[in-house]
N, C-alpha and C. Protein backbone atom coordinates (compact mmCIF):
# COMPACT_ATOMS: atom_id res chain seq x y z
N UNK A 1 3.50 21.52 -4.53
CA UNK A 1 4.20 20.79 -3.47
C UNK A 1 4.97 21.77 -2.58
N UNK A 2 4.84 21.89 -1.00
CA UNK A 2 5.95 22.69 -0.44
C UNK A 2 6.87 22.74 -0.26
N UNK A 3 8.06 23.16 -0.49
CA UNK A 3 9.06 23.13 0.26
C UNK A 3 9.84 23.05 1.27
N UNK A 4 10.37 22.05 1.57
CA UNK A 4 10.84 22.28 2.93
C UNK A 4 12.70 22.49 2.58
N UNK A 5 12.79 23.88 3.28
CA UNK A 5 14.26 24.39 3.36
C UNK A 5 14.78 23.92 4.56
N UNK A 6 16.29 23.69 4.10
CA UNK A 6 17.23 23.63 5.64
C UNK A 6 18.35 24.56 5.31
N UNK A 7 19.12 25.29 6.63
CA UNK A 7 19.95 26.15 6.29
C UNK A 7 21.03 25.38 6.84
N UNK A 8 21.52 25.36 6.32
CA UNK A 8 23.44 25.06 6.66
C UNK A 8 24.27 25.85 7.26
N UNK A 9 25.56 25.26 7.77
CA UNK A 9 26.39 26.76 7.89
C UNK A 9 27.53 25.66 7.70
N UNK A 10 28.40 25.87 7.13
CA UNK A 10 29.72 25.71 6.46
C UNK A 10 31.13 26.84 6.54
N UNK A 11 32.11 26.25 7.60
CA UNK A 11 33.14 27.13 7.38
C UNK A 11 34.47 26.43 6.30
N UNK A 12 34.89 27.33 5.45
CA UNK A 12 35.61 27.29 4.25
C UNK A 12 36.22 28.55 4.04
N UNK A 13 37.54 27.64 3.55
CA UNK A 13 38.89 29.00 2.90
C UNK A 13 37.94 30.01 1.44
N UNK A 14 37.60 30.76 1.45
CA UNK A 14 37.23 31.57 0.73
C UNK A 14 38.08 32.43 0.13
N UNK A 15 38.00 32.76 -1.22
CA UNK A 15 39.22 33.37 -1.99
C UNK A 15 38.51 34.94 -2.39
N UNK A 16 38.71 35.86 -2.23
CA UNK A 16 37.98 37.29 -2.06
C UNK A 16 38.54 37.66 -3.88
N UNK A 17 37.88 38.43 -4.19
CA UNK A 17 38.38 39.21 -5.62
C UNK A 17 39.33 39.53 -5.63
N UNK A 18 39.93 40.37 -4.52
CA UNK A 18 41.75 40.54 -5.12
C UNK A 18 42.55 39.56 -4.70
N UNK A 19 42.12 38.38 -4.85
CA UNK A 19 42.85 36.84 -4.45
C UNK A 19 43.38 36.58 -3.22
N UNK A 20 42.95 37.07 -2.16
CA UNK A 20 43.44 37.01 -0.69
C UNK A 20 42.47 35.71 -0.04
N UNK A 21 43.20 34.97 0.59
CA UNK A 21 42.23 33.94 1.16
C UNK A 21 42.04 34.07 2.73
N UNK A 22 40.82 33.71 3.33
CA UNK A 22 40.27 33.83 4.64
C UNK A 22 39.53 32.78 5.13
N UNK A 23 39.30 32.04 5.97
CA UNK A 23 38.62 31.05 6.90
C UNK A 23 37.42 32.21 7.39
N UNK A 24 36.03 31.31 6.93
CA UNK A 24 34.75 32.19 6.71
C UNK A 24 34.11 30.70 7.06
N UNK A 25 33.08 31.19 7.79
CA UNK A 25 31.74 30.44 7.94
C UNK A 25 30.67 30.77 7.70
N UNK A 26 29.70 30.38 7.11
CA UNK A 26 29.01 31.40 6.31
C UNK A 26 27.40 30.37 6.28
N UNK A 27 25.89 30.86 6.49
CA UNK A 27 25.45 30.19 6.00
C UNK A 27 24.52 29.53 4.73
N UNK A 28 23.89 29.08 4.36
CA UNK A 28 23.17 28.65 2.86
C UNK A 28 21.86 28.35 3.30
N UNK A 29 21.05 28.51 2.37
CA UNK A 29 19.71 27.74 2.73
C UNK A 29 19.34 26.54 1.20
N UNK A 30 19.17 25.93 1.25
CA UNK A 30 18.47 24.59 0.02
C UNK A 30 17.74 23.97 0.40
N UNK A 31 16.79 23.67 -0.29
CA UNK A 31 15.67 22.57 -0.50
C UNK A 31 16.09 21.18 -1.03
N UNK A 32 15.39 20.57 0.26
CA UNK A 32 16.10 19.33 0.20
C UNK A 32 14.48 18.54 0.94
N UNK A 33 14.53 17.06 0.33
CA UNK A 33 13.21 16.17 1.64
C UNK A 33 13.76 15.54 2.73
N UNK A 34 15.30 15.85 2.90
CA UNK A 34 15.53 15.24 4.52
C UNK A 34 16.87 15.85 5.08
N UNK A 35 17.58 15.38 6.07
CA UNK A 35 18.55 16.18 6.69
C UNK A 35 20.13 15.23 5.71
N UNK A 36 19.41 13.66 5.04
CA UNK A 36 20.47 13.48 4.39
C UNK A 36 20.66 13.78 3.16
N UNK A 37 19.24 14.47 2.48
CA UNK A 37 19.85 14.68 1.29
C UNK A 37 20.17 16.10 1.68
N UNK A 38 19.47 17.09 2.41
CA UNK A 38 20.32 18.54 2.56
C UNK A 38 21.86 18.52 3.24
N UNK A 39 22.43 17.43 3.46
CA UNK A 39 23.53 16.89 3.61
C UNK A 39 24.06 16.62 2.19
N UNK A 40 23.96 15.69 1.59
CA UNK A 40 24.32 15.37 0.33
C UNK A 40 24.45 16.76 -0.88
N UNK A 41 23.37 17.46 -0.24
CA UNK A 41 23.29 18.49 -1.57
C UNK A 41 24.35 19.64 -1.14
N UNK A 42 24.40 19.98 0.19
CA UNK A 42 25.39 20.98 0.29
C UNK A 42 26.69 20.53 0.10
N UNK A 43 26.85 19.24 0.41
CA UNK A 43 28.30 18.82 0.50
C UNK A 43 28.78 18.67 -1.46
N UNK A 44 27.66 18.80 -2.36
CA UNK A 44 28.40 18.48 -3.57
C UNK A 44 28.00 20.38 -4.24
N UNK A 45 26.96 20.94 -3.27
CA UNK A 45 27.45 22.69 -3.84
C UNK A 45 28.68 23.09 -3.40
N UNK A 46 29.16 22.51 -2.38
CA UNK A 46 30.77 23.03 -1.84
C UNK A 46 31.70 22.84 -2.59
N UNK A 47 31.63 21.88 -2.48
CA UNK A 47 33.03 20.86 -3.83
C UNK A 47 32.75 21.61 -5.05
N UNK A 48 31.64 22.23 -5.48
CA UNK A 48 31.80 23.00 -6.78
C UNK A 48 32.47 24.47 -6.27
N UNK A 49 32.67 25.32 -5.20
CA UNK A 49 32.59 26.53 -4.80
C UNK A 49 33.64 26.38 -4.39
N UNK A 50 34.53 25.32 -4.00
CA UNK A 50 36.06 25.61 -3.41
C UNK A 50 36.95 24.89 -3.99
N UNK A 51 36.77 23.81 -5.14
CA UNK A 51 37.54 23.44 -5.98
C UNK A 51 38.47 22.37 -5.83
N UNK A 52 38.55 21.46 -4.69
CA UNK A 52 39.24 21.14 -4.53
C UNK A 52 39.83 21.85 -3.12
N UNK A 53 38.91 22.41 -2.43
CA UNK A 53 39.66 22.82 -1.30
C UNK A 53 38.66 22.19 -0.20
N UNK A 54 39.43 22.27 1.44
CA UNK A 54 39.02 21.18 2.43
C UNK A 54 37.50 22.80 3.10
N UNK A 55 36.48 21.97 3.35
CA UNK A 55 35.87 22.81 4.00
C UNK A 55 34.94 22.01 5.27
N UNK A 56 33.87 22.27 6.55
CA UNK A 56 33.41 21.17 6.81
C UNK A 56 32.03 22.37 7.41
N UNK A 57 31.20 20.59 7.49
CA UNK A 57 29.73 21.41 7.67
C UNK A 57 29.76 21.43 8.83
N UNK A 58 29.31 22.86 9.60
CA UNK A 58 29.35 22.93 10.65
C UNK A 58 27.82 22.59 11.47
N UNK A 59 27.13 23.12 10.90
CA UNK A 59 25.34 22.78 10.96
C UNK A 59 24.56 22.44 10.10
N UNK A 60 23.63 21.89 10.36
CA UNK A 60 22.37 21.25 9.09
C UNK A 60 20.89 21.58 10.22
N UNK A 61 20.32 22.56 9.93
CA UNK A 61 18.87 22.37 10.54
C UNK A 61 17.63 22.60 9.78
N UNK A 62 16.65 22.82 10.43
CA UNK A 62 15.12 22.60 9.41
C UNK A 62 14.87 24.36 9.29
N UNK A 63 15.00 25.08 8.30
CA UNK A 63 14.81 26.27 8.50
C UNK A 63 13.35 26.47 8.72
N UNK A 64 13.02 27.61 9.36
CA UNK A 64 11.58 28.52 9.25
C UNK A 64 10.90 29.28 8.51
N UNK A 65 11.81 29.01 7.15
CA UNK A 65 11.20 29.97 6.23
C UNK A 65 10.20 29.46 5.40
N UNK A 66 8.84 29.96 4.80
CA UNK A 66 8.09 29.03 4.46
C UNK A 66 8.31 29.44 2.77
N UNK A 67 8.93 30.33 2.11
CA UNK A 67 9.00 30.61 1.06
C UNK A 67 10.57 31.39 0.80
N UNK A 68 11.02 31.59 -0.82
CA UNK A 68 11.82 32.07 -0.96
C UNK A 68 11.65 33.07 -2.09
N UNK A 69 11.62 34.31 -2.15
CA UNK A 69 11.73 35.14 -3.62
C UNK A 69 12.77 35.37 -4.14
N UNK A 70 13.32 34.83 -5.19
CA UNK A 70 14.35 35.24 -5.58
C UNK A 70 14.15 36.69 -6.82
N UNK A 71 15.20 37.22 -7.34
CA UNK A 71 14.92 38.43 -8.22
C UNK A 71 16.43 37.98 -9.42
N UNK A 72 16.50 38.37 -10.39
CA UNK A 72 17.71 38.58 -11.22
C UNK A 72 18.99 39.53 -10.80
N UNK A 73 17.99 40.39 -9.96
CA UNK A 73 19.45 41.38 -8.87
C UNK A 73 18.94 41.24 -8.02
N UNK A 74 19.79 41.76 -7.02
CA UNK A 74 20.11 41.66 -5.34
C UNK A 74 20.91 41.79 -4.91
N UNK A 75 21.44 42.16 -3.94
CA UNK A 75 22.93 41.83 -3.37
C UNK A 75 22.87 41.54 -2.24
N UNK A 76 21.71 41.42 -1.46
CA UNK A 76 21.61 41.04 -0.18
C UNK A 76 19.76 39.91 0.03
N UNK A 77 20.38 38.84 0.79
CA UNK A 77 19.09 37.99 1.07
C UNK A 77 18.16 38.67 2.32
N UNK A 78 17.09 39.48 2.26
CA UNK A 78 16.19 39.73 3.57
C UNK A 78 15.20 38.73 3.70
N UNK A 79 15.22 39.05 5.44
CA UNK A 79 14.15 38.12 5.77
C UNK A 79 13.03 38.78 6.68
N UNK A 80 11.64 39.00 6.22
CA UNK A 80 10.49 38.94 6.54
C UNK A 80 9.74 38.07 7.34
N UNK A 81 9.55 39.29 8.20
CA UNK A 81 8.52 38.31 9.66
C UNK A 81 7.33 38.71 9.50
N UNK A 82 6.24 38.26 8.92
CA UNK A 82 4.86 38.86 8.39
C UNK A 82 3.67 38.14 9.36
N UNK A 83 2.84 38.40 9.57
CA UNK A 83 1.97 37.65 10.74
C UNK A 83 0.70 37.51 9.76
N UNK A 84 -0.12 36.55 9.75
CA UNK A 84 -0.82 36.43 8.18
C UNK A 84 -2.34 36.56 9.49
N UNK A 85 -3.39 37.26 9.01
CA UNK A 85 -4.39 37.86 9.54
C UNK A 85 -5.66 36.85 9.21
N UNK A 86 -6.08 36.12 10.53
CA UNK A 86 -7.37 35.19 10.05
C UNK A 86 -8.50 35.38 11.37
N UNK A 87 -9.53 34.96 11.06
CA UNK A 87 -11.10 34.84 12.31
C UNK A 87 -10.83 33.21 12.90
N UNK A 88 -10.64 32.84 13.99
CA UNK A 88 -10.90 31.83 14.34
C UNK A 88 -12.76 31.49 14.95
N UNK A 89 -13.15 30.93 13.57
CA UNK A 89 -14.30 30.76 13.78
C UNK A 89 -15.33 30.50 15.26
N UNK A 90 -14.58 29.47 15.61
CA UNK A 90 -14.94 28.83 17.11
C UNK A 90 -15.15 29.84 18.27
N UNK A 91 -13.88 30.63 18.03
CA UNK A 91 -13.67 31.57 19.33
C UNK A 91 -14.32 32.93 19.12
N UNK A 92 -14.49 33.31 17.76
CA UNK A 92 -14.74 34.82 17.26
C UNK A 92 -13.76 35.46 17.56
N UNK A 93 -12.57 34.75 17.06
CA UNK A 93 -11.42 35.91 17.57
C UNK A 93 -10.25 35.98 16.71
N UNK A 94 -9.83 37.40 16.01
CA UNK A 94 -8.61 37.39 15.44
C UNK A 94 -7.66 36.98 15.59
N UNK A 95 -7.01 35.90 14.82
CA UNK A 95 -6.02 35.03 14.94
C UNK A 95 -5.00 35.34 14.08
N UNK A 96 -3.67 35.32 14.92
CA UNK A 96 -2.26 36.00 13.90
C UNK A 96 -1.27 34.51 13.34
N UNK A 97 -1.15 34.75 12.63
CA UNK A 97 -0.38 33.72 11.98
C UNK A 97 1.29 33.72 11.59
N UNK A 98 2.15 33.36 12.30
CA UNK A 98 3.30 34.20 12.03
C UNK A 98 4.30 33.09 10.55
N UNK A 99 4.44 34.00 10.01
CA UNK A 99 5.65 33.19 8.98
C UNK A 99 6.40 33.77 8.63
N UNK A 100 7.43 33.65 8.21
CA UNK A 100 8.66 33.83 7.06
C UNK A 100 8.91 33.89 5.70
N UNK A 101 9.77 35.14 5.28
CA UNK A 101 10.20 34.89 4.00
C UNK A 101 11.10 34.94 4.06
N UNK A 102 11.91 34.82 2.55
CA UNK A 102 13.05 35.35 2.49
C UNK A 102 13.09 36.32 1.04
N UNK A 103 13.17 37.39 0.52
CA UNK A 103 13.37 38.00 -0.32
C UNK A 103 14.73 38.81 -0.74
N UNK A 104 15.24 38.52 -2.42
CA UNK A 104 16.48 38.93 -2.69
C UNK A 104 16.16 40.39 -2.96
N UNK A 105 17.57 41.44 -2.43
CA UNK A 105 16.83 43.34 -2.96
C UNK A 105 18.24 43.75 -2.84
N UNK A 106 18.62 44.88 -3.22
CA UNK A 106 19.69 45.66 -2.63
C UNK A 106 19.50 46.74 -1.70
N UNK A 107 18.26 46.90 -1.50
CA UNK A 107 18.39 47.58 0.25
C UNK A 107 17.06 47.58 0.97
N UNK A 108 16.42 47.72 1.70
CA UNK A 108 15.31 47.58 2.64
C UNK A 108 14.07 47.91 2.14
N UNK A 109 14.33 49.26 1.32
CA UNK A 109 12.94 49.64 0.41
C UNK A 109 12.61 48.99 -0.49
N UNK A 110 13.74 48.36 -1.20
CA UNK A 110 13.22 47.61 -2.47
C UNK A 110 12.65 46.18 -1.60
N UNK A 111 13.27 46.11 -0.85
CA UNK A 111 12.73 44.38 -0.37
C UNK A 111 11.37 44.96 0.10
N UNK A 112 11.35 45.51 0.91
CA UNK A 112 9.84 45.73 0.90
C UNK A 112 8.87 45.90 -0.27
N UNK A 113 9.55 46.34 -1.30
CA UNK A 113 8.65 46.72 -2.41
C UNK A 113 8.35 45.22 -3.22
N UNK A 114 9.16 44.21 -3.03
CA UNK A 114 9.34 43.28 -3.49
C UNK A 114 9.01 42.15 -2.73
N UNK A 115 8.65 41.78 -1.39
CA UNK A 115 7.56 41.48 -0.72
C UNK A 115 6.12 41.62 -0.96
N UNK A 116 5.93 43.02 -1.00
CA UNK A 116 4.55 42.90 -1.25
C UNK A 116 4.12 42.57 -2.91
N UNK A 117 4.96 42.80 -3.78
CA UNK A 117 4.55 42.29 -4.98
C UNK A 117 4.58 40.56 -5.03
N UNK A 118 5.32 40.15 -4.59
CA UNK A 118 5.21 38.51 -4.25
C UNK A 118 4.13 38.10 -3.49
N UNK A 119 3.46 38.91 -1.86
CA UNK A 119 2.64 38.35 -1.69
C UNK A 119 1.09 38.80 -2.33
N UNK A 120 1.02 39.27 -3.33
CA UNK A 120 -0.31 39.79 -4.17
C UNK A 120 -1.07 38.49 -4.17
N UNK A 121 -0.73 37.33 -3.95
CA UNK A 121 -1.34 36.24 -4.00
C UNK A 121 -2.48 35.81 -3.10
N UNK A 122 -1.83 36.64 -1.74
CA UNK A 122 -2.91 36.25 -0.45
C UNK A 122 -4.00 36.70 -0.72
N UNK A 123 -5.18 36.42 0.01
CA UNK A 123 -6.28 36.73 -0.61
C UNK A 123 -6.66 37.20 1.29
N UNK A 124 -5.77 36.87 2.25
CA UNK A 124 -5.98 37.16 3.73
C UNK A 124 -5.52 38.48 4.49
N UNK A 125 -5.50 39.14 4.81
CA UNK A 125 -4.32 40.87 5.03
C UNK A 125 -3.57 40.10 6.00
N UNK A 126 -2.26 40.86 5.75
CA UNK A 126 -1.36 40.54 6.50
C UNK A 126 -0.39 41.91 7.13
N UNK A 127 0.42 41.83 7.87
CA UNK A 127 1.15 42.71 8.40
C UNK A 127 3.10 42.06 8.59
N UNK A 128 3.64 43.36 8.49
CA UNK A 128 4.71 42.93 8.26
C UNK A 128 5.33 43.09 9.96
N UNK A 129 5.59 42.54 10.62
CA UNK A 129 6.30 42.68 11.90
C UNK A 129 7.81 43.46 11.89
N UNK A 130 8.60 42.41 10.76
CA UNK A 130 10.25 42.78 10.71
C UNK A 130 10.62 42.84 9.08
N UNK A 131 11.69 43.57 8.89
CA UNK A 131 12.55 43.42 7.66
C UNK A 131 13.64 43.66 7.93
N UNK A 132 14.38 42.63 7.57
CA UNK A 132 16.04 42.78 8.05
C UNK A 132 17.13 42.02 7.20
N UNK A 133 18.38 42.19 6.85
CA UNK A 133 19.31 41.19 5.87
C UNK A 133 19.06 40.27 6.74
N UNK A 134 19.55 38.95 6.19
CA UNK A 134 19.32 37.86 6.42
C UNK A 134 20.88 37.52 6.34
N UNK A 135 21.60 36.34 7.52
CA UNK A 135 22.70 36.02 7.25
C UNK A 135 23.07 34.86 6.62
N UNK A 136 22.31 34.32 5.83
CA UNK A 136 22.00 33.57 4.45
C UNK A 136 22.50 34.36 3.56
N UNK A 137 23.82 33.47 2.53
CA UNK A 137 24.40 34.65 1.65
C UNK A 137 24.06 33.89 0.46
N UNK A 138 23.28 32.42 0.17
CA UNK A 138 23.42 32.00 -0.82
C UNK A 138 22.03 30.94 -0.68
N UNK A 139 21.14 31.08 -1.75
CA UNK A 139 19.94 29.78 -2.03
C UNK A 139 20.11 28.57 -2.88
N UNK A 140 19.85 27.47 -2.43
CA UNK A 140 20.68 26.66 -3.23
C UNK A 140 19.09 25.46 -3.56
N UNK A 141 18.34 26.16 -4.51
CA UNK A 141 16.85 25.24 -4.77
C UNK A 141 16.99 24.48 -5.25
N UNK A 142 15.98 23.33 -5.68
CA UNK A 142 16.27 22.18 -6.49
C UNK A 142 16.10 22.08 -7.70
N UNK A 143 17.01 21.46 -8.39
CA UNK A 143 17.24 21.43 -9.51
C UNK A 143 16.85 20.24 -10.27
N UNK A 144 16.13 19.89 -11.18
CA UNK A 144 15.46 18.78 -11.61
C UNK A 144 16.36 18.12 -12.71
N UNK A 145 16.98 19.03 -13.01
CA UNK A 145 18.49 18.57 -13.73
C UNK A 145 19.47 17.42 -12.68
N UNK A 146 19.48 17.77 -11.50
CA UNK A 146 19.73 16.96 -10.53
C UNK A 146 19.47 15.72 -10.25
N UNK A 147 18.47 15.38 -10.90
CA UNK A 147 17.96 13.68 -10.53
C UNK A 147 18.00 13.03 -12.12
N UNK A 148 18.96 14.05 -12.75
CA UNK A 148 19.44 13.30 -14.68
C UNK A 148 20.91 13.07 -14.06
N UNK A 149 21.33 13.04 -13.27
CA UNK A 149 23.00 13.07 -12.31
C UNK A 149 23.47 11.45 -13.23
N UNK A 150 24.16 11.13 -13.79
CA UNK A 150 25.05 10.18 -14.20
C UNK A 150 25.40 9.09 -12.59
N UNK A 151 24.89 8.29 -12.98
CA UNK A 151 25.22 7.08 -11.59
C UNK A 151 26.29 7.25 -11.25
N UNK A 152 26.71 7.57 -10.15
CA UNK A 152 28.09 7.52 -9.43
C UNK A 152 28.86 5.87 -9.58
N UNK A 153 29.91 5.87 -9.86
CA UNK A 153 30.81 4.85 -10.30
C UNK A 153 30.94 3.96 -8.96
N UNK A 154 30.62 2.54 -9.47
CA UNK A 154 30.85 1.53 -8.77
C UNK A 154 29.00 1.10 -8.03
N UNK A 155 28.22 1.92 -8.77
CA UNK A 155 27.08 1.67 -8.57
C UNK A 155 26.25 0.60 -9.68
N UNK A 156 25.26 -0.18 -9.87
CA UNK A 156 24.93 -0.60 -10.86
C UNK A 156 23.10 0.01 -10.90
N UNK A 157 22.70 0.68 -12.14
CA UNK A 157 21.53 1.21 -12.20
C UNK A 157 20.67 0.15 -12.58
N UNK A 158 19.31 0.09 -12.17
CA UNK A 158 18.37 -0.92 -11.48
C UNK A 158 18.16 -1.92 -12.62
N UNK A 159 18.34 -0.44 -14.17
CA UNK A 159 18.03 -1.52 -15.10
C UNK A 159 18.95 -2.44 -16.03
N UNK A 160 20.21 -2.20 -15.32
CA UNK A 160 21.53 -2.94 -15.82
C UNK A 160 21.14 -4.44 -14.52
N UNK A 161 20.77 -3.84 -13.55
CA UNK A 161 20.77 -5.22 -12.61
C UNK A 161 20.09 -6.41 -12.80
N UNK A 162 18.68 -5.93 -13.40
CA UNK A 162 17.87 -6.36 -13.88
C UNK A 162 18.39 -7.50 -14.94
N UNK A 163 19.28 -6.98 -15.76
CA UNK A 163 19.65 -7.78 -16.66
C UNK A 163 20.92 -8.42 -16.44
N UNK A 164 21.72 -8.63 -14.86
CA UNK A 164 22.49 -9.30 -14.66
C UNK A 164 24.00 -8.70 -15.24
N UNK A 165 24.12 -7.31 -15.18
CA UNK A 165 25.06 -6.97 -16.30
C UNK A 165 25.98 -5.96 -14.82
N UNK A 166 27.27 -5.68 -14.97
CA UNK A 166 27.63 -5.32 -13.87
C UNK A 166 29.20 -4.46 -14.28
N UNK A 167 29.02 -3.52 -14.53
CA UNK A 167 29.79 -2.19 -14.95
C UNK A 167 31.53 -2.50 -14.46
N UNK A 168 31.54 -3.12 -13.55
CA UNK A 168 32.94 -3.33 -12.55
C UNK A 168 33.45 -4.46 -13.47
N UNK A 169 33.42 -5.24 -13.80
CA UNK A 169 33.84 -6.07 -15.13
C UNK A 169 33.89 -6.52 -16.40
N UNK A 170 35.03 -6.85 -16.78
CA UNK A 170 34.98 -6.22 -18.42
C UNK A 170 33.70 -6.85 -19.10
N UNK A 171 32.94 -5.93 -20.16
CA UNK A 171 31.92 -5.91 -21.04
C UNK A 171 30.81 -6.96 -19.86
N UNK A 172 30.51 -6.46 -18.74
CA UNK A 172 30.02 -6.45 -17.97
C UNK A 172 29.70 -8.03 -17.05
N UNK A 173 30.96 -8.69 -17.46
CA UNK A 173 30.71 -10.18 -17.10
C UNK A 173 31.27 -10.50 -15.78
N UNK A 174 31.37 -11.45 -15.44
CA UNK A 174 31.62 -11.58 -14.01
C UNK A 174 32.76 -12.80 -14.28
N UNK A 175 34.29 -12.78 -14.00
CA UNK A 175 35.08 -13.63 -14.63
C UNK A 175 35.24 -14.64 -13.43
N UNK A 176 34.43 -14.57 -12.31
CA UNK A 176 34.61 -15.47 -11.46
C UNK A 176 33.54 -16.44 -11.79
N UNK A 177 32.35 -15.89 -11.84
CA UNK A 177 31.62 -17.23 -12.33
C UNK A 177 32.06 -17.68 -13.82
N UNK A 178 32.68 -17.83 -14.72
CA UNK A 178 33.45 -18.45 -15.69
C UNK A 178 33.94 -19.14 -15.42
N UNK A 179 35.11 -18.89 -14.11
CA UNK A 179 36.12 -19.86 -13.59
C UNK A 179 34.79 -21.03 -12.94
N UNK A 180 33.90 -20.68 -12.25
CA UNK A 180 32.96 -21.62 -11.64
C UNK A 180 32.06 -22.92 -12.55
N UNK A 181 31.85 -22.25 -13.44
CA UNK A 181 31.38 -23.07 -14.48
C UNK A 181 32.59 -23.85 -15.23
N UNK A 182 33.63 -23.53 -14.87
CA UNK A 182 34.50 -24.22 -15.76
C UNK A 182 35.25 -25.00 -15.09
N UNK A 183 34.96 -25.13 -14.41
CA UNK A 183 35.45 -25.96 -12.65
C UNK A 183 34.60 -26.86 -12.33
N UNK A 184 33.42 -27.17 -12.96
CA UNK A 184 32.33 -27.78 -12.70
C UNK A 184 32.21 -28.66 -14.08
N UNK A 185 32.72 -28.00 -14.93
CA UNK A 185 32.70 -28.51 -16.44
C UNK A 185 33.15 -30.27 -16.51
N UNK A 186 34.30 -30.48 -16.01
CA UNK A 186 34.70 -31.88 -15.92
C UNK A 186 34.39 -32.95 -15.13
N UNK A 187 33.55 -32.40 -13.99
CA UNK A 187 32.76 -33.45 -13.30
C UNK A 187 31.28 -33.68 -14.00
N UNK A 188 30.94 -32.58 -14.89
CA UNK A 188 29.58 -33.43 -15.50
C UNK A 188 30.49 -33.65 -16.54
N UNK A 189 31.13 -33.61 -17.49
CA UNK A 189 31.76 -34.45 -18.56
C UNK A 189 31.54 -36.09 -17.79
N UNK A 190 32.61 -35.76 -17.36
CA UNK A 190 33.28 -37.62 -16.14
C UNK A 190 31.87 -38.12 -16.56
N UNK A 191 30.57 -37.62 -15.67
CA UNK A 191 29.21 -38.29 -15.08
C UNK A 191 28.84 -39.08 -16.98
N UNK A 192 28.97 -38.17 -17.92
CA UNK A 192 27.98 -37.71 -19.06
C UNK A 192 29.17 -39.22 -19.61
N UNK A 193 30.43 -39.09 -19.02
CA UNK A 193 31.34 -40.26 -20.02
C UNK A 193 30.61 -41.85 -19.46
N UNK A 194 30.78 -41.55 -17.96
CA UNK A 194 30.16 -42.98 -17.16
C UNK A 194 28.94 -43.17 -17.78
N UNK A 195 27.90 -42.79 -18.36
CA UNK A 195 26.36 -42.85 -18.68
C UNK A 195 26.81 -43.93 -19.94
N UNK A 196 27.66 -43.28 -20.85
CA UNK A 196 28.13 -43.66 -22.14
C UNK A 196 28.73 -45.42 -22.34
N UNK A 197 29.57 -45.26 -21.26
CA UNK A 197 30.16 -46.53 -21.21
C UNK A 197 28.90 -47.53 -20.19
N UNK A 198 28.21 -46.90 -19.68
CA UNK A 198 27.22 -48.01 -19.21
C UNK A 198 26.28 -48.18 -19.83
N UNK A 199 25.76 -47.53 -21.04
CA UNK A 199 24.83 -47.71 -22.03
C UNK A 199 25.83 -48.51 -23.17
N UNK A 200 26.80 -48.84 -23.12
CA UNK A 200 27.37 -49.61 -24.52
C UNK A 200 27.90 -50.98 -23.56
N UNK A 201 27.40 -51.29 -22.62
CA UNK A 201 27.69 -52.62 -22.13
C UNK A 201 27.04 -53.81 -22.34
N UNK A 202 26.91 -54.67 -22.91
CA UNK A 202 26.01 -56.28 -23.27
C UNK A 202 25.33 -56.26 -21.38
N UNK A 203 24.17 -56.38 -22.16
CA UNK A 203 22.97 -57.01 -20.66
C UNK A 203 23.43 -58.47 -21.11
N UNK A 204 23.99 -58.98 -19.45
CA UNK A 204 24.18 -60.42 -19.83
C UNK A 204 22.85 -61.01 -19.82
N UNK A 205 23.41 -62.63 -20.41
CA UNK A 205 21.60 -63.01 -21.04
C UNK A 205 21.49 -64.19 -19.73
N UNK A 206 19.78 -64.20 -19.58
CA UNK A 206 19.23 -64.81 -18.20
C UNK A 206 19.73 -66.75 -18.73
């Protein structure tokens, strides 16, 4: 399945290692299937990254990158402008294909070195146009742990609904319809008493 990334940019109080704080805008890239869940998803990676502190999204767009390599080290995100090499049959004519990466390295040689070991896959030649840091300081992919998320409170999950059961009241009952049924209780009594006393009446005789 592909990915489709959006990059963000978010400015937030940021707290540096020797505990000094600064107003930083900065941006992210995550995989997300629309602009509201790459909304939704950055806005709950923030709240983990500032703790309780105010930050706001400044942008949400559809990034251009068609892939991401990540590595176990890095210290910097580059991004690769590679032009992917094909024959356009019709025309007889070499056709360039331009795309994007993004690869994690700590300096230009290794990302290059680490590019081309990622794309060993193509089976098409390609050429590299650009390599440059990327001002993306953070990847934020999807997590399948993510959709095990505990129902947010005040929600009812499909299969509690199903069964009429409803989290917002105690042991999941609804104390208004109680009062309704019990409000209703003495007018079918009354009806059920009238039936009684008109079944114990003598049919007068013809």
């Amino acid at each position: 399945m592909m990915q489709t990334w959006f990059e963000s940019k978010v400015k937030y109080m940021k707290v540096s290692e020797s505990g000094s704080e600064s107003m930083v805008t900065e941006n992210f890239l995550l995989d997300a299937v629309s602009y509201t869940d790459a909304e939704t998803r950055i806005i709950r990676q923030m709240q983990q990254m500032v703790k309780g502190g105010e930050f706001t999204i400044v942008d949400i767009k559809k990034s251009r990158i068609a892939e991401v390599f990540p590595f176990e080290n890095g210290e910097w995100w580059f991004k690769a402008t590679i032009n992917l090499v094909t024959i356009d049959e019709e025309a007889g004519k070499e056709k360039k294909i331009r795309t994007y990466y993004l690869i994690m390295a700590d300096d230009i040689k290794e990302a290059l070195t680490r590019l081309d070991e990622s794309l060993e896959y193509l089976v098409i030649p390609f050429v590299v146009n650009s390599l440059a840091v990327s001002p993306i300081v953070d990847v934020f992919p999807y997590e399948p742990s993510e959709s095990a998320e505990k129902v947010p409170e005040g929600f009812v999950p499909v299969a509690e609904a199903a069964e009429k059961k409803n989290p917002i009241f105690t042991d999941g009952e609804n104390p208004y319809n109680k009062e309704e049924q019990e409000a209703t209780l003495p007018e079918e009594t009354s009806e059920a008493s009238e039936e009684t006393e008109n079944s114990g009446e003598e049919t007068p005789e013809q």
